[in-house]
N, C-alpha and C. Protein backbone atom coordinates (compact mmCIF):
# COMPACT_ATOMS: atom_id res chain seq x y z
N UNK A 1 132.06 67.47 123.80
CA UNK A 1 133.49 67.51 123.48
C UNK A 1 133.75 67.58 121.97
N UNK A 2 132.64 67.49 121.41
CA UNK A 2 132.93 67.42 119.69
C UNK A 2 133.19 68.72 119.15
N UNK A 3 132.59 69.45 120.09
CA UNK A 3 133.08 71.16 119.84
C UNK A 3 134.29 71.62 120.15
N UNK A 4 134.92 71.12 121.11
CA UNK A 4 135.83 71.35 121.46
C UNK A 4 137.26 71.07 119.89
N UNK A 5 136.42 69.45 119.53
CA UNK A 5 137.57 69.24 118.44
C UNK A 5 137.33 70.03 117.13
N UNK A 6 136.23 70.89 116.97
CA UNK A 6 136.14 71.34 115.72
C UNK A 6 136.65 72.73 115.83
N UNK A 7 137.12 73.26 116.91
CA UNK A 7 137.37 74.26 117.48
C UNK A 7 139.13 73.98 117.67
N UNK A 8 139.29 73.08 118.22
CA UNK A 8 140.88 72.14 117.46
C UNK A 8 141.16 72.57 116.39
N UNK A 9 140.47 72.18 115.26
CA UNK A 9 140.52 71.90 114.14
C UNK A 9 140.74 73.27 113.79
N UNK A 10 139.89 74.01 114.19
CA UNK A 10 139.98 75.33 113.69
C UNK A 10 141.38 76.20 114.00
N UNK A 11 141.69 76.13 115.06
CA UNK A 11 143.05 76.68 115.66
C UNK A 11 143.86 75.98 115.03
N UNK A 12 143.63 75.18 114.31
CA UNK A 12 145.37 74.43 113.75
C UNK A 12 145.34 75.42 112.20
N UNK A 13 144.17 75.28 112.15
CA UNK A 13 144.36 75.65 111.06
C UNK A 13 144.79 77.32 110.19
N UNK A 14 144.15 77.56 111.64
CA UNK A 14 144.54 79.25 112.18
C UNK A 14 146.00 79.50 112.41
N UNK A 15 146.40 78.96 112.98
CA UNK A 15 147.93 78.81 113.10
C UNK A 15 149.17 78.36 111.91
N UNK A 16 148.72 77.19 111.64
CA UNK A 16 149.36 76.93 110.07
C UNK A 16 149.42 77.78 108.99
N UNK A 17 148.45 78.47 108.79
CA UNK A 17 147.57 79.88 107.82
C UNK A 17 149.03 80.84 108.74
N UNK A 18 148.86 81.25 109.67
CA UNK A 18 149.48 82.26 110.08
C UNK A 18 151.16 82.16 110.10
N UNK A 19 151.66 81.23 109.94
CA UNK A 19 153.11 80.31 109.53
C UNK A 19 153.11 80.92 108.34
N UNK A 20 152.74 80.14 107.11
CA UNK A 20 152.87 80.20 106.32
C UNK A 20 152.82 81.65 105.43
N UNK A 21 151.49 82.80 105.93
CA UNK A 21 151.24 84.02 105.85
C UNK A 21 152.82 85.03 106.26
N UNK A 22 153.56 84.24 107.33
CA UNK A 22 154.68 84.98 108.30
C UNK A 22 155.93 84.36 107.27
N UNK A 23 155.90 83.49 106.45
CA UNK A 23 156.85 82.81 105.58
C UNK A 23 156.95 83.57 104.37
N UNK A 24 155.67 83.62 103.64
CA UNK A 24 155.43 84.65 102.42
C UNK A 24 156.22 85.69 102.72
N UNK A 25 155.18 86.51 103.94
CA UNK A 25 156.71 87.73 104.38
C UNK A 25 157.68 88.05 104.41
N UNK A 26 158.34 86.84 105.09
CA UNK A 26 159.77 87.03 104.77
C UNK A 26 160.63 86.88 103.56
N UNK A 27 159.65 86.18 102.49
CA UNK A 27 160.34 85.89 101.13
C UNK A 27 160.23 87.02 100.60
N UNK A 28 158.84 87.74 100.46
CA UNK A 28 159.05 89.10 99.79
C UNK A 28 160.20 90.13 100.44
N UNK A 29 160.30 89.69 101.60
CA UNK A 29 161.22 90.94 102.36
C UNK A 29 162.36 90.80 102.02
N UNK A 30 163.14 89.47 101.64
CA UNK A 30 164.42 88.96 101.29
C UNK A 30 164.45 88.80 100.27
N UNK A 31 163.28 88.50 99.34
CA UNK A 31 163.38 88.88 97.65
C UNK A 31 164.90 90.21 97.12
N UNK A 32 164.38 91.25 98.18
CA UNK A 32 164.51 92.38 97.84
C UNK A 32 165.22 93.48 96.82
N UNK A 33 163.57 93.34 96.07
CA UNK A 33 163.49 93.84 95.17
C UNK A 33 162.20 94.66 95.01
N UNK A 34 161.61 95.25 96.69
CA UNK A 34 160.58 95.96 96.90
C UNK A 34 159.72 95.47 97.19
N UNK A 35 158.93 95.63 98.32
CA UNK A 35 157.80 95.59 99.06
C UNK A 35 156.41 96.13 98.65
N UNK A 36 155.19 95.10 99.47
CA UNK A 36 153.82 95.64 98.70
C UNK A 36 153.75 96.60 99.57
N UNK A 37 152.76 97.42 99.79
CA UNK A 37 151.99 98.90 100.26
C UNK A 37 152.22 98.37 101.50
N UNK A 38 151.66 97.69 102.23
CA UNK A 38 151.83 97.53 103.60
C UNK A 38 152.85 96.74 104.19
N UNK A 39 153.67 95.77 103.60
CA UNK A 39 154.82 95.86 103.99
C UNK A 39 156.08 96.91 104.05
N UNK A 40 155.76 97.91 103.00
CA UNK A 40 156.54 98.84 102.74
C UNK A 40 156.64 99.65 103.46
N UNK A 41 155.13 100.48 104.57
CA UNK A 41 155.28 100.78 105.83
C UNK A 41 155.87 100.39 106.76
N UNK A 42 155.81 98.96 106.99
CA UNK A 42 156.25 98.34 108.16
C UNK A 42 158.06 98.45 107.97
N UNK A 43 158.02 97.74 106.73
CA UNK A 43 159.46 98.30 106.91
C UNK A 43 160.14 99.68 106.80
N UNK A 44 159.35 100.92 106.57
CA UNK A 44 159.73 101.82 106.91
C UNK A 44 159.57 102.61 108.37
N UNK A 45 158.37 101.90 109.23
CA UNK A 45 158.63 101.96 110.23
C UNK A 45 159.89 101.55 111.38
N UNK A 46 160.27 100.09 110.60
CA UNK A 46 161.46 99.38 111.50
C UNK A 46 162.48 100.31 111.35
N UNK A 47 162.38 100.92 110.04
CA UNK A 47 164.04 101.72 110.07
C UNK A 47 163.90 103.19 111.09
N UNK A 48 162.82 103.57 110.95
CA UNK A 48 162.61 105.16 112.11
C UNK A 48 162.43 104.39 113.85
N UNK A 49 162.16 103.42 113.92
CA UNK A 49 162.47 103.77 115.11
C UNK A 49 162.82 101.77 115.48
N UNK A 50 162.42 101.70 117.42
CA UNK A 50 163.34 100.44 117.84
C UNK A 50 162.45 99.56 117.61
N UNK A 51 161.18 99.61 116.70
CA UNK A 51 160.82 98.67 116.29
C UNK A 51 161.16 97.69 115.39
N UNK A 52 161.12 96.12 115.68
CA UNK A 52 161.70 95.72 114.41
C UNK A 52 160.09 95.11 113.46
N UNK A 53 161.14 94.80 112.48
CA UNK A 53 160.32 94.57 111.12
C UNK A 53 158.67 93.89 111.40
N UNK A 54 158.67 92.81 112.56
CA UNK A 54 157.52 91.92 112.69
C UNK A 54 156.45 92.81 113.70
N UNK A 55 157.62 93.63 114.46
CA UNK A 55 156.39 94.87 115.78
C UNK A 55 156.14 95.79 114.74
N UNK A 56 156.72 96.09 114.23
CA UNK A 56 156.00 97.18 113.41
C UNK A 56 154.61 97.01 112.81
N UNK A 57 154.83 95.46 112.43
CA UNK A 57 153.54 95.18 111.62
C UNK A 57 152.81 95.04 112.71
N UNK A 58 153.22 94.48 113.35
CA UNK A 58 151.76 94.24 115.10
C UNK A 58 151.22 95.66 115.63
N UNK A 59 152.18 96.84 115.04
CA UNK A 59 151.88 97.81 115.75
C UNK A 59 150.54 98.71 114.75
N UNK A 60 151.11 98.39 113.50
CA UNK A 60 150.26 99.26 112.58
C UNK A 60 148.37 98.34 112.56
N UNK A 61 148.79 96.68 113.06
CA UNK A 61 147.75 96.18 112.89
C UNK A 61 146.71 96.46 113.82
N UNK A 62 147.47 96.52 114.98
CA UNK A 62 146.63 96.82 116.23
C UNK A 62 145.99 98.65 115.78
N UNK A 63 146.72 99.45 115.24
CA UNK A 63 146.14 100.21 114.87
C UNK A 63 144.54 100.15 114.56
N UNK A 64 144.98 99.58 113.49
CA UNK A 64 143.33 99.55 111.98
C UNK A 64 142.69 98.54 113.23
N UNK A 65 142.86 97.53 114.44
CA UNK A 65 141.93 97.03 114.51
C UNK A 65 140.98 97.58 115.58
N UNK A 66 141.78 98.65 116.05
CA UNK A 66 141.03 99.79 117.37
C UNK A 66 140.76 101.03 116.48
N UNK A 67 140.49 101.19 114.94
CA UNK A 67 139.83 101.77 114.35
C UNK A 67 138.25 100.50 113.78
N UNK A 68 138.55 99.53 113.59
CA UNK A 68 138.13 98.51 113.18
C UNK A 68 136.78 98.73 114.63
N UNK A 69 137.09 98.20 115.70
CA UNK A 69 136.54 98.44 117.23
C UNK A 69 135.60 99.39 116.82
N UNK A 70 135.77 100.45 116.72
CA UNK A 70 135.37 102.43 116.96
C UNK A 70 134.49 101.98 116.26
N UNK A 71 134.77 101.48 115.01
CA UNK A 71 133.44 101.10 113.81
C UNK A 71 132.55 100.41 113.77
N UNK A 72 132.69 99.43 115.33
CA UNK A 72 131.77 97.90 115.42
C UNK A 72 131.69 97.55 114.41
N UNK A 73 132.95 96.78 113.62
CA UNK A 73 132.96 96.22 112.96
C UNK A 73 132.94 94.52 113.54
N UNK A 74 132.28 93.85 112.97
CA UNK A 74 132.62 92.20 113.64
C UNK A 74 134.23 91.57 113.19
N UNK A 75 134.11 91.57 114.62
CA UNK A 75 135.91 91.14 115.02
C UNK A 75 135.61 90.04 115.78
N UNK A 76 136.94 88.41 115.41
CA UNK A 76 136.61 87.68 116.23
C UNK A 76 138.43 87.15 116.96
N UNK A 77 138.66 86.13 117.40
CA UNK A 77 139.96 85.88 117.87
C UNK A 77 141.01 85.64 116.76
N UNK A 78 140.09 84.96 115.42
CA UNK A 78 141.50 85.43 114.26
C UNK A 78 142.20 86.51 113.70
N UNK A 79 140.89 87.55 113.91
CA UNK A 79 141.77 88.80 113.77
C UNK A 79 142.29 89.12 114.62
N UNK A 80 142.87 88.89 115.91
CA UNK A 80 142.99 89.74 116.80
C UNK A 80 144.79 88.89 117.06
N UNK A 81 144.44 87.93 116.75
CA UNK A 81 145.97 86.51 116.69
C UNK A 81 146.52 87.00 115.26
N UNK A 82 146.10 87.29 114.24
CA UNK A 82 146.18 87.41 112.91
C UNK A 82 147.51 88.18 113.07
N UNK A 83 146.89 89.50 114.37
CA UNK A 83 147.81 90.94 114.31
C UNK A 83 149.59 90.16 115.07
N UNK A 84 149.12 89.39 115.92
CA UNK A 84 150.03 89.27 117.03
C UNK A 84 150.93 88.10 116.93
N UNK A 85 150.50 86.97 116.22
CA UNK A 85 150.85 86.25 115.89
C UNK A 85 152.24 86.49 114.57
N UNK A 86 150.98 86.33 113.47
CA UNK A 86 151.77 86.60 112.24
C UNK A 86 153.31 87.61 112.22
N UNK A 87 152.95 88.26 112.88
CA UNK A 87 154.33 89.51 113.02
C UNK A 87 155.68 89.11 114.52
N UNK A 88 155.00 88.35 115.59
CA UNK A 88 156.06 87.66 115.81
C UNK A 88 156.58 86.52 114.90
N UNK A 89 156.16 85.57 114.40
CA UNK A 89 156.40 84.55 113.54
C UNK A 89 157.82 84.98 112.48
N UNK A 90 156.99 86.43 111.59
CA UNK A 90 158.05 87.27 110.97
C UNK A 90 159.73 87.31 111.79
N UNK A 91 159.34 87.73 113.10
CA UNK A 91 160.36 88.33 113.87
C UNK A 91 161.44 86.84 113.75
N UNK A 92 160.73 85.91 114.20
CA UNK A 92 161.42 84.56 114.72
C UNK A 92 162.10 83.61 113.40
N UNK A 93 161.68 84.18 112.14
CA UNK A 93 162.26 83.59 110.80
C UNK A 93 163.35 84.45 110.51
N UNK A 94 163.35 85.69 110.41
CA UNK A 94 164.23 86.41 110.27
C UNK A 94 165.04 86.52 111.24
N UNK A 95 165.35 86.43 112.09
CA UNK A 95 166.15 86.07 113.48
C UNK A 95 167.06 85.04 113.10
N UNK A 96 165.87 83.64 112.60
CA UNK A 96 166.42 82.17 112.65
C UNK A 96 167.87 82.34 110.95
N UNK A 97 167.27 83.49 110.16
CA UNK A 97 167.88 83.69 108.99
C UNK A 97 168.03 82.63 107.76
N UNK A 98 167.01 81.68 108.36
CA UNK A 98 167.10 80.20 107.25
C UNK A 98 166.82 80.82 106.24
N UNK A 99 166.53 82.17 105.68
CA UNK A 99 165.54 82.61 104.27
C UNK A 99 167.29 83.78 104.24
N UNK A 100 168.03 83.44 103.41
CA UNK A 100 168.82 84.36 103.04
C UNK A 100 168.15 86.13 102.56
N UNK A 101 168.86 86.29 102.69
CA UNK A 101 169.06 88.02 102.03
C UNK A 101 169.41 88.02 100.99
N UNK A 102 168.56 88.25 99.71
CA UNK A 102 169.10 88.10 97.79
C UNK A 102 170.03 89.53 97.88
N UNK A 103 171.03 89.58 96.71
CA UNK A 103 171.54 90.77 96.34
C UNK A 103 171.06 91.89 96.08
N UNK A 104 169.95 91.68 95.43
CA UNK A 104 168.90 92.91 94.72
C UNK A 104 168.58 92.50 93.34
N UNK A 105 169.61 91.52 92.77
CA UNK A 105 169.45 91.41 91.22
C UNK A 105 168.28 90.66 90.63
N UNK A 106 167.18 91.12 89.73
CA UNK A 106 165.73 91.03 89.88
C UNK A 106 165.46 90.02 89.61
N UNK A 107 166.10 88.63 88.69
CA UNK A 107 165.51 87.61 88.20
C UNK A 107 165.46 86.81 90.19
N UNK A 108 166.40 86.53 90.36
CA UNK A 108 166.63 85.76 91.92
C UNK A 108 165.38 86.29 92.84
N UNK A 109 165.29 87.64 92.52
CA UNK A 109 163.86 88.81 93.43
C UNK A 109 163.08 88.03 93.01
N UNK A 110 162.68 88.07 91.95
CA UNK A 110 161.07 87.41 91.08
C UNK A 110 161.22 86.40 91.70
N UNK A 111 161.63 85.53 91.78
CA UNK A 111 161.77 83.42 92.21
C UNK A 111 161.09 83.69 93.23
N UNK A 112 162.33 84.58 94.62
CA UNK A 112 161.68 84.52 96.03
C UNK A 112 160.29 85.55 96.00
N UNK A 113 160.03 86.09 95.48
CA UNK A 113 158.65 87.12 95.41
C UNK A 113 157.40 86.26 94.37
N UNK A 114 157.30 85.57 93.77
CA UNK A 114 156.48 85.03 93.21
C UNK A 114 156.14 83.67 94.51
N UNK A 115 157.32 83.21 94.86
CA UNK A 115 157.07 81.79 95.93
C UNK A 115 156.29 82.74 96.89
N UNK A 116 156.73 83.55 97.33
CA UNK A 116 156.15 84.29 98.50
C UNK A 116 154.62 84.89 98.14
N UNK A 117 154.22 85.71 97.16
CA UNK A 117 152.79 85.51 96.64
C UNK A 117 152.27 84.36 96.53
N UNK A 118 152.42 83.23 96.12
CA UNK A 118 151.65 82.23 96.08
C UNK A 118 151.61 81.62 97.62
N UNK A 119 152.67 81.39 98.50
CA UNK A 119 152.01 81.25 99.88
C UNK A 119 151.42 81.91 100.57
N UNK A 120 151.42 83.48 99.95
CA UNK A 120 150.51 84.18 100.55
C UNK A 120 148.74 84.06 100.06
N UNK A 121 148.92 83.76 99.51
CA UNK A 121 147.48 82.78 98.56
C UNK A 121 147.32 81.85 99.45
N UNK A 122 147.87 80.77 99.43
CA UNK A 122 148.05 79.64 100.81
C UNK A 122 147.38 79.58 101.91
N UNK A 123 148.18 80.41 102.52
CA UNK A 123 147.96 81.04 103.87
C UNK A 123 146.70 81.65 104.10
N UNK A 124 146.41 82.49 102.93
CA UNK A 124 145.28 83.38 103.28
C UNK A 124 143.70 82.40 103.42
N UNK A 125 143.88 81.44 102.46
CA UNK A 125 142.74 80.32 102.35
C UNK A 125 142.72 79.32 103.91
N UNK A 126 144.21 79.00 103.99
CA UNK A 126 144.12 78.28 105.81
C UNK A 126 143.32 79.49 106.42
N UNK A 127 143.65 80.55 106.46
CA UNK A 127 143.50 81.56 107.71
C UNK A 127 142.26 81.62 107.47
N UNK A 128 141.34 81.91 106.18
CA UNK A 128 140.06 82.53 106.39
C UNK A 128 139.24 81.22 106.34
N UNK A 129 139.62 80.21 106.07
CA UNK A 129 138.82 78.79 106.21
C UNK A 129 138.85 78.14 107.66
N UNK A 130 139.68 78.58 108.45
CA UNK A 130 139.23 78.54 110.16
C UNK A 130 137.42 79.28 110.27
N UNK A 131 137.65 80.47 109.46
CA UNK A 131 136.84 81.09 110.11
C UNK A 131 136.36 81.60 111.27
N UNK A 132 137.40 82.53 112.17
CA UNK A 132 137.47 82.96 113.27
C UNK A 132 137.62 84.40 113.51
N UNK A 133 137.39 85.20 112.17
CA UNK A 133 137.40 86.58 112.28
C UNK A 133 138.33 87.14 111.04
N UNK A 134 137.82 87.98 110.32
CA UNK A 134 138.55 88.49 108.89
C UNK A 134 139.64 89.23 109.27
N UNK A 135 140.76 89.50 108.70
CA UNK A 135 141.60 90.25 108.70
C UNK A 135 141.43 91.80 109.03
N UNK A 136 142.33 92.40 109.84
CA UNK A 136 142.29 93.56 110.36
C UNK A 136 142.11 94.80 109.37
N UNK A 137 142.71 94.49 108.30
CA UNK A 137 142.92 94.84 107.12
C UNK A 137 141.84 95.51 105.87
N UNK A 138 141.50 94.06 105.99
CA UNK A 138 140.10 93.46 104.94
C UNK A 138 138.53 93.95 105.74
N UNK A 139 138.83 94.38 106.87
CA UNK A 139 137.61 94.98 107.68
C UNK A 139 137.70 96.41 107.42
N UNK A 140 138.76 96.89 107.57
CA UNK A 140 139.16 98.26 107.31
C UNK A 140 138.15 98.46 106.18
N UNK A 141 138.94 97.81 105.00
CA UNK A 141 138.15 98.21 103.48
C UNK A 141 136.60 97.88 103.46
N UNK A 142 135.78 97.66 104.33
CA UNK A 142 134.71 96.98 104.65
C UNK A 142 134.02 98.05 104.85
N UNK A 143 134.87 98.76 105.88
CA UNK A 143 134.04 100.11 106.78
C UNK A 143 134.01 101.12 105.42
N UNK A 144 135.05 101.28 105.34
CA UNK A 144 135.61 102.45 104.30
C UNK A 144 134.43 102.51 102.92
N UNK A 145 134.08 101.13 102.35
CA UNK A 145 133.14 101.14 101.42
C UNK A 145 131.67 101.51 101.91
N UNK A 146 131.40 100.90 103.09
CA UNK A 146 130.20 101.05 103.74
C UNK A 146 129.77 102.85 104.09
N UNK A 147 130.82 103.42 104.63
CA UNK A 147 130.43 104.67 104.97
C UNK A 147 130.73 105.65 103.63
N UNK A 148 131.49 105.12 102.41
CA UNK A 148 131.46 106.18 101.53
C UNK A 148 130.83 105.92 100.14
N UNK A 149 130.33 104.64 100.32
CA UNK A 149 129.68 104.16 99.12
C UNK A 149 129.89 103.67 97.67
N UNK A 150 131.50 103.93 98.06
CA UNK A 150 132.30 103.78 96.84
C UNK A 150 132.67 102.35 96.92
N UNK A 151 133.28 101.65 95.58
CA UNK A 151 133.79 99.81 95.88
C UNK A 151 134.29 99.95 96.90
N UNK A 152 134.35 98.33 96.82
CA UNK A 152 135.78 97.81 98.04
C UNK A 152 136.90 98.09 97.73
N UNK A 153 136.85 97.39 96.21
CA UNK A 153 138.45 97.55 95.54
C UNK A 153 139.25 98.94 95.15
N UNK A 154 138.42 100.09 95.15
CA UNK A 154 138.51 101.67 95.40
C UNK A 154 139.35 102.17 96.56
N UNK A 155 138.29 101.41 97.72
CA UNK A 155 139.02 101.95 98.69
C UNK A 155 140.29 101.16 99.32
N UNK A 156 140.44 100.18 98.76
CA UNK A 156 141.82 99.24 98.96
C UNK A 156 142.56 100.04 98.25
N UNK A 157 142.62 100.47 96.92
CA UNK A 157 143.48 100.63 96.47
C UNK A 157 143.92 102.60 97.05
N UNK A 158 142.91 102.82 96.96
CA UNK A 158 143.34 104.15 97.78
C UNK A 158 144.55 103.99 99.18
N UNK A 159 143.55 103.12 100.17
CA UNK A 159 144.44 102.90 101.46
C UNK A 159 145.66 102.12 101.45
N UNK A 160 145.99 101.39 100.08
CA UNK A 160 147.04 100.81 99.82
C UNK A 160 147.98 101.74 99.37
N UNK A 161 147.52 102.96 98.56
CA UNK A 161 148.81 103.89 98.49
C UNK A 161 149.03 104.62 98.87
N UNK A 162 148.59 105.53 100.15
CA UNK A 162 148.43 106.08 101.30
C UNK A 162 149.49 105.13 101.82
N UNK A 163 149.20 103.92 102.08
CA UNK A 163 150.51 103.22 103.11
C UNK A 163 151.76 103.17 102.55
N UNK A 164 151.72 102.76 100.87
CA UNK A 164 153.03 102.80 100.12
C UNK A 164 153.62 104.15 100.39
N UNK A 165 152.90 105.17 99.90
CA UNK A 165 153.89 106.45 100.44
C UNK A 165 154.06 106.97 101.32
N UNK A 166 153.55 106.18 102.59
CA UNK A 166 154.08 106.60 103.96
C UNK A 166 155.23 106.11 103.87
N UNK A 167 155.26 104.16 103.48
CA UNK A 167 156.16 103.62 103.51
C UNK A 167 157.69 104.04 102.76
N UNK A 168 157.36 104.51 101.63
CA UNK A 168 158.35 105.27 100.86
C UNK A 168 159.11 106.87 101.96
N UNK A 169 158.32 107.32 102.07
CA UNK A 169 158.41 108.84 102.74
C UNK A 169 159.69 108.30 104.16
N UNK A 170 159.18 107.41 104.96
CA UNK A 170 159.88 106.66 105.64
C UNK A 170 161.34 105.64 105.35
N UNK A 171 161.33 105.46 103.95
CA UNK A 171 162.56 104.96 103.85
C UNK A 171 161.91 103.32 103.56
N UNK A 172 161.05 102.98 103.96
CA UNK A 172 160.64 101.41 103.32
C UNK A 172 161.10 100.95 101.73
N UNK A 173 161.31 99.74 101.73
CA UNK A 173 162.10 99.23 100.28
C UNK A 173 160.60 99.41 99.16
N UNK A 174 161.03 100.25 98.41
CA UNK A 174 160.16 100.40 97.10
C UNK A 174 160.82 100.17 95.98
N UNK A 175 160.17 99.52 94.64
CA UNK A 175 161.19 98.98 93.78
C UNK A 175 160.20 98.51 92.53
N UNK A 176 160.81 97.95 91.92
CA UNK A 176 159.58 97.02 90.88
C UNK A 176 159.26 96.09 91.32
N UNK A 177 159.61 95.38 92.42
CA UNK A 177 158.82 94.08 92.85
C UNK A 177 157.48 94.59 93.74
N UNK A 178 157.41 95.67 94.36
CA UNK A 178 156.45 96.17 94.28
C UNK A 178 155.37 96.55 93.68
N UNK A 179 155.40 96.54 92.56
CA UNK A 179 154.51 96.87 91.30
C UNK A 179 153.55 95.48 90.93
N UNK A 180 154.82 94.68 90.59
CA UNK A 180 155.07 93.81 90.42
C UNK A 180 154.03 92.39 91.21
N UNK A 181 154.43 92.67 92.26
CA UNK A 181 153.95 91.59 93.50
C UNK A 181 152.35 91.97 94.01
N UNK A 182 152.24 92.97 93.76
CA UNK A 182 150.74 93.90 94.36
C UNK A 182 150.19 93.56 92.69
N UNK A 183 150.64 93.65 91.90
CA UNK A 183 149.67 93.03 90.34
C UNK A 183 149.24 91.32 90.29
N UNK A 184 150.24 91.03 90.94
CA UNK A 184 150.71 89.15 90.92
C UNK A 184 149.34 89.26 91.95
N UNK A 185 149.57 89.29 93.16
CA UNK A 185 148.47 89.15 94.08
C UNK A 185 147.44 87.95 93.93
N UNK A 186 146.45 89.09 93.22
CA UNK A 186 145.31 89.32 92.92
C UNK A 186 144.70 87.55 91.98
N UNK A 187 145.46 87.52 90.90
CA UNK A 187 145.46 86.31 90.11
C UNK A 187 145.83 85.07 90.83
N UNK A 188 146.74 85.26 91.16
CA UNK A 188 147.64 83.92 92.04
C UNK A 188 146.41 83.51 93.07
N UNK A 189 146.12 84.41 93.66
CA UNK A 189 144.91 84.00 94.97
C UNK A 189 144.04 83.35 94.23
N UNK A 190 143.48 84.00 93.04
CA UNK A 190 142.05 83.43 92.69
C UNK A 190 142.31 82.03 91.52
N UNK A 191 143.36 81.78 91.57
CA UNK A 191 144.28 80.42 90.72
C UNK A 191 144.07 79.36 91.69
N UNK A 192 145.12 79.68 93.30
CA UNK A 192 144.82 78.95 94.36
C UNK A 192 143.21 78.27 95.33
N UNK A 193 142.52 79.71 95.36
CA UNK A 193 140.87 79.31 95.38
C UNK A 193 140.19 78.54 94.84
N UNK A 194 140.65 78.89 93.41
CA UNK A 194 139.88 77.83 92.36
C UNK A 194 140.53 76.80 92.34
N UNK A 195 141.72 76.67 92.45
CA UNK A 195 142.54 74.69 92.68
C UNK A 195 141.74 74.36 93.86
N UNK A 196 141.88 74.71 95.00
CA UNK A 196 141.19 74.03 96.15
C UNK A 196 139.64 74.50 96.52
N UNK A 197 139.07 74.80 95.26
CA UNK A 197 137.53 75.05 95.51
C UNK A 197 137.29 75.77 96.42
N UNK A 198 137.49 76.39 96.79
CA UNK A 198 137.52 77.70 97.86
C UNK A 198 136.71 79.07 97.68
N UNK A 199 135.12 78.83 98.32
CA UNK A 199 134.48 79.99 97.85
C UNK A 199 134.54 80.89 99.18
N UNK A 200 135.48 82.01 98.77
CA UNK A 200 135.50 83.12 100.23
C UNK A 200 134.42 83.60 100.48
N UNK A 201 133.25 83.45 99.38
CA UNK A 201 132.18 84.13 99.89
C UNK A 201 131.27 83.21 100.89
N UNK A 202 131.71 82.38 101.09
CA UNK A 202 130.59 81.84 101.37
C UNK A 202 131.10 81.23 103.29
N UNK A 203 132.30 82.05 103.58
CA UNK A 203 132.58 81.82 104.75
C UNK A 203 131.93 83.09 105.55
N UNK A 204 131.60 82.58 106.65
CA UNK A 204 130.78 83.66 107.86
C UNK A 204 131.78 83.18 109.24
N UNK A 205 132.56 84.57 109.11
CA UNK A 205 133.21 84.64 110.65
C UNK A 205 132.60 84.58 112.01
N UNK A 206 133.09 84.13 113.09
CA UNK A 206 132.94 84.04 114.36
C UNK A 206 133.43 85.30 115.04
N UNK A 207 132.44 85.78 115.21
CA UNK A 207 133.08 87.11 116.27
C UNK A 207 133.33 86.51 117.98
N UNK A 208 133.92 87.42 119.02
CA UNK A 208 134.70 86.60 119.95
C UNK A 208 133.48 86.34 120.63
N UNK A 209 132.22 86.56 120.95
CA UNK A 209 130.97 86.19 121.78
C UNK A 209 130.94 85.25 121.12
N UNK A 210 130.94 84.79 119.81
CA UNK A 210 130.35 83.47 119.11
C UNK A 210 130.84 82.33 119.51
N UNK A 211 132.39 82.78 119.33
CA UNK A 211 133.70 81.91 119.78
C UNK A 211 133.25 81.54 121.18
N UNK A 212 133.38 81.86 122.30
CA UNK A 212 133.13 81.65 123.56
C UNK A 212 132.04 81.32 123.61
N UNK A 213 130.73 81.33 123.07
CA UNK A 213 129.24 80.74 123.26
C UNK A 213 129.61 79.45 123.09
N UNK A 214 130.26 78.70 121.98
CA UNK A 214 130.73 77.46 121.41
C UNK A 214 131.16 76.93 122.15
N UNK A 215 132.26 77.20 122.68
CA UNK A 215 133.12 77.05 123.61
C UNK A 215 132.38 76.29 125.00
N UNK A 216 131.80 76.92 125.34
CA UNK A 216 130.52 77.11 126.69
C UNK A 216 129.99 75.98 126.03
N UNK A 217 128.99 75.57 124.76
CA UNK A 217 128.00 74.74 124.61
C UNK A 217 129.01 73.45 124.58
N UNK A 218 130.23 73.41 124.21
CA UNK A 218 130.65 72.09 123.98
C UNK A 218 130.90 71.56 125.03
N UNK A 219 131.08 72.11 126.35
CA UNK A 219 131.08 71.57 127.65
C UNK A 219 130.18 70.63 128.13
């Protein structure tokens, strides 16, 4: 049964990560003062069709993760909750409307877009410190380096603006907080890592056989 609670432990923490990840969201979205690359799709998806803002993202995720699949890439139940979760969560904050809608005017943008990067820092450390499967995302750029030999950070940034100008082409909010928030990122995360000692390298995901072997032995 001790597996069972570390496996507890792990789902809370999977879940809290995915709150907080679905909170960030909505601050950048209500910042508005422009969206990163892949929110900027999603919300240019919500406006073309009856998807809203949080399916869109479930829809584009499930995408990359049945490209993710094709690639046998190791996938475990956090990525797969990551997709489904996080983007209802979105749906159910913005619904609830506790996170106002800013005017557009940029200092008020920056406040809610900087809070929202740094919980996305947050979040991302709960989520990948479960350790239950990497982001749908972050596997993508995995494959992409592996089969072309080029960095990681190459091909992120490639597939990150590929999505921005879908997202643009589509009508998604583009702006300077975009610029802006996709520069912030990067620092803020590795500020947060280093406050809570947090070495990402040194976590090894559970793919879903692993998950369920555990599962089985703690019985």
């Amino acid at each position: 049964m001790k597996g069972l609670w570390v496996l507890g432990k792990k789902a809370l923490l999977l879940f809290v990560g995915f709150f907080v990840l679905a909170l960030a969201s909505v601050l950048l979205k209500q910042a508005n003062i422009g969206l990163g690359p892949w929110d900027a799709l999603h919300d240019g998806i919500s406006r073309q069709t009856p998807l809203t803002y949080g399916q869109a993202s479930i829809a584009v995720g499930l995408a990359i993760v049945a490209v993710d699949f094709l690639c046998k890439e190791r996938l475990g139940f956090g990525t797969l909750l990551n997709i489904l979760v996080i983007g209802t969560f979105v749906d159910i904050l913005l619904a609830a409307g506790w996170i106002p809608k800013l005017s557009g005017a940029f200092l008020p943008g920056l406040i809610y877009g900087t809070l929202g990067v740094t919980l996305m820092a947050v979040g991302i450390w709960l989520y990948i410190s479960a350790a239950m499967g990497a982001g749908p995302r972050d596997s993508l750029m995995v494959i992409l380096a592996r089969r072309t030999g080029k960095p990681v950070g190459a091909c992120r940034a490639c597939v990150e603006a590929l999505a921005l100008l879908a997202g643009w082409a589509l009508g998604g909010q583009v702006g300077m907080g975009t610029i802006l928030f996709t520069l912030m990122g990067g620092p803020i995360m590795q500020l947060v890592f280093r406050l809570v000692k947090f070495d990402v390298k040194a976590v090894r995901h559970q793919t879903f056989r692993e998950t369920i072997s555990f599962v089985v032995r703690s019985f």
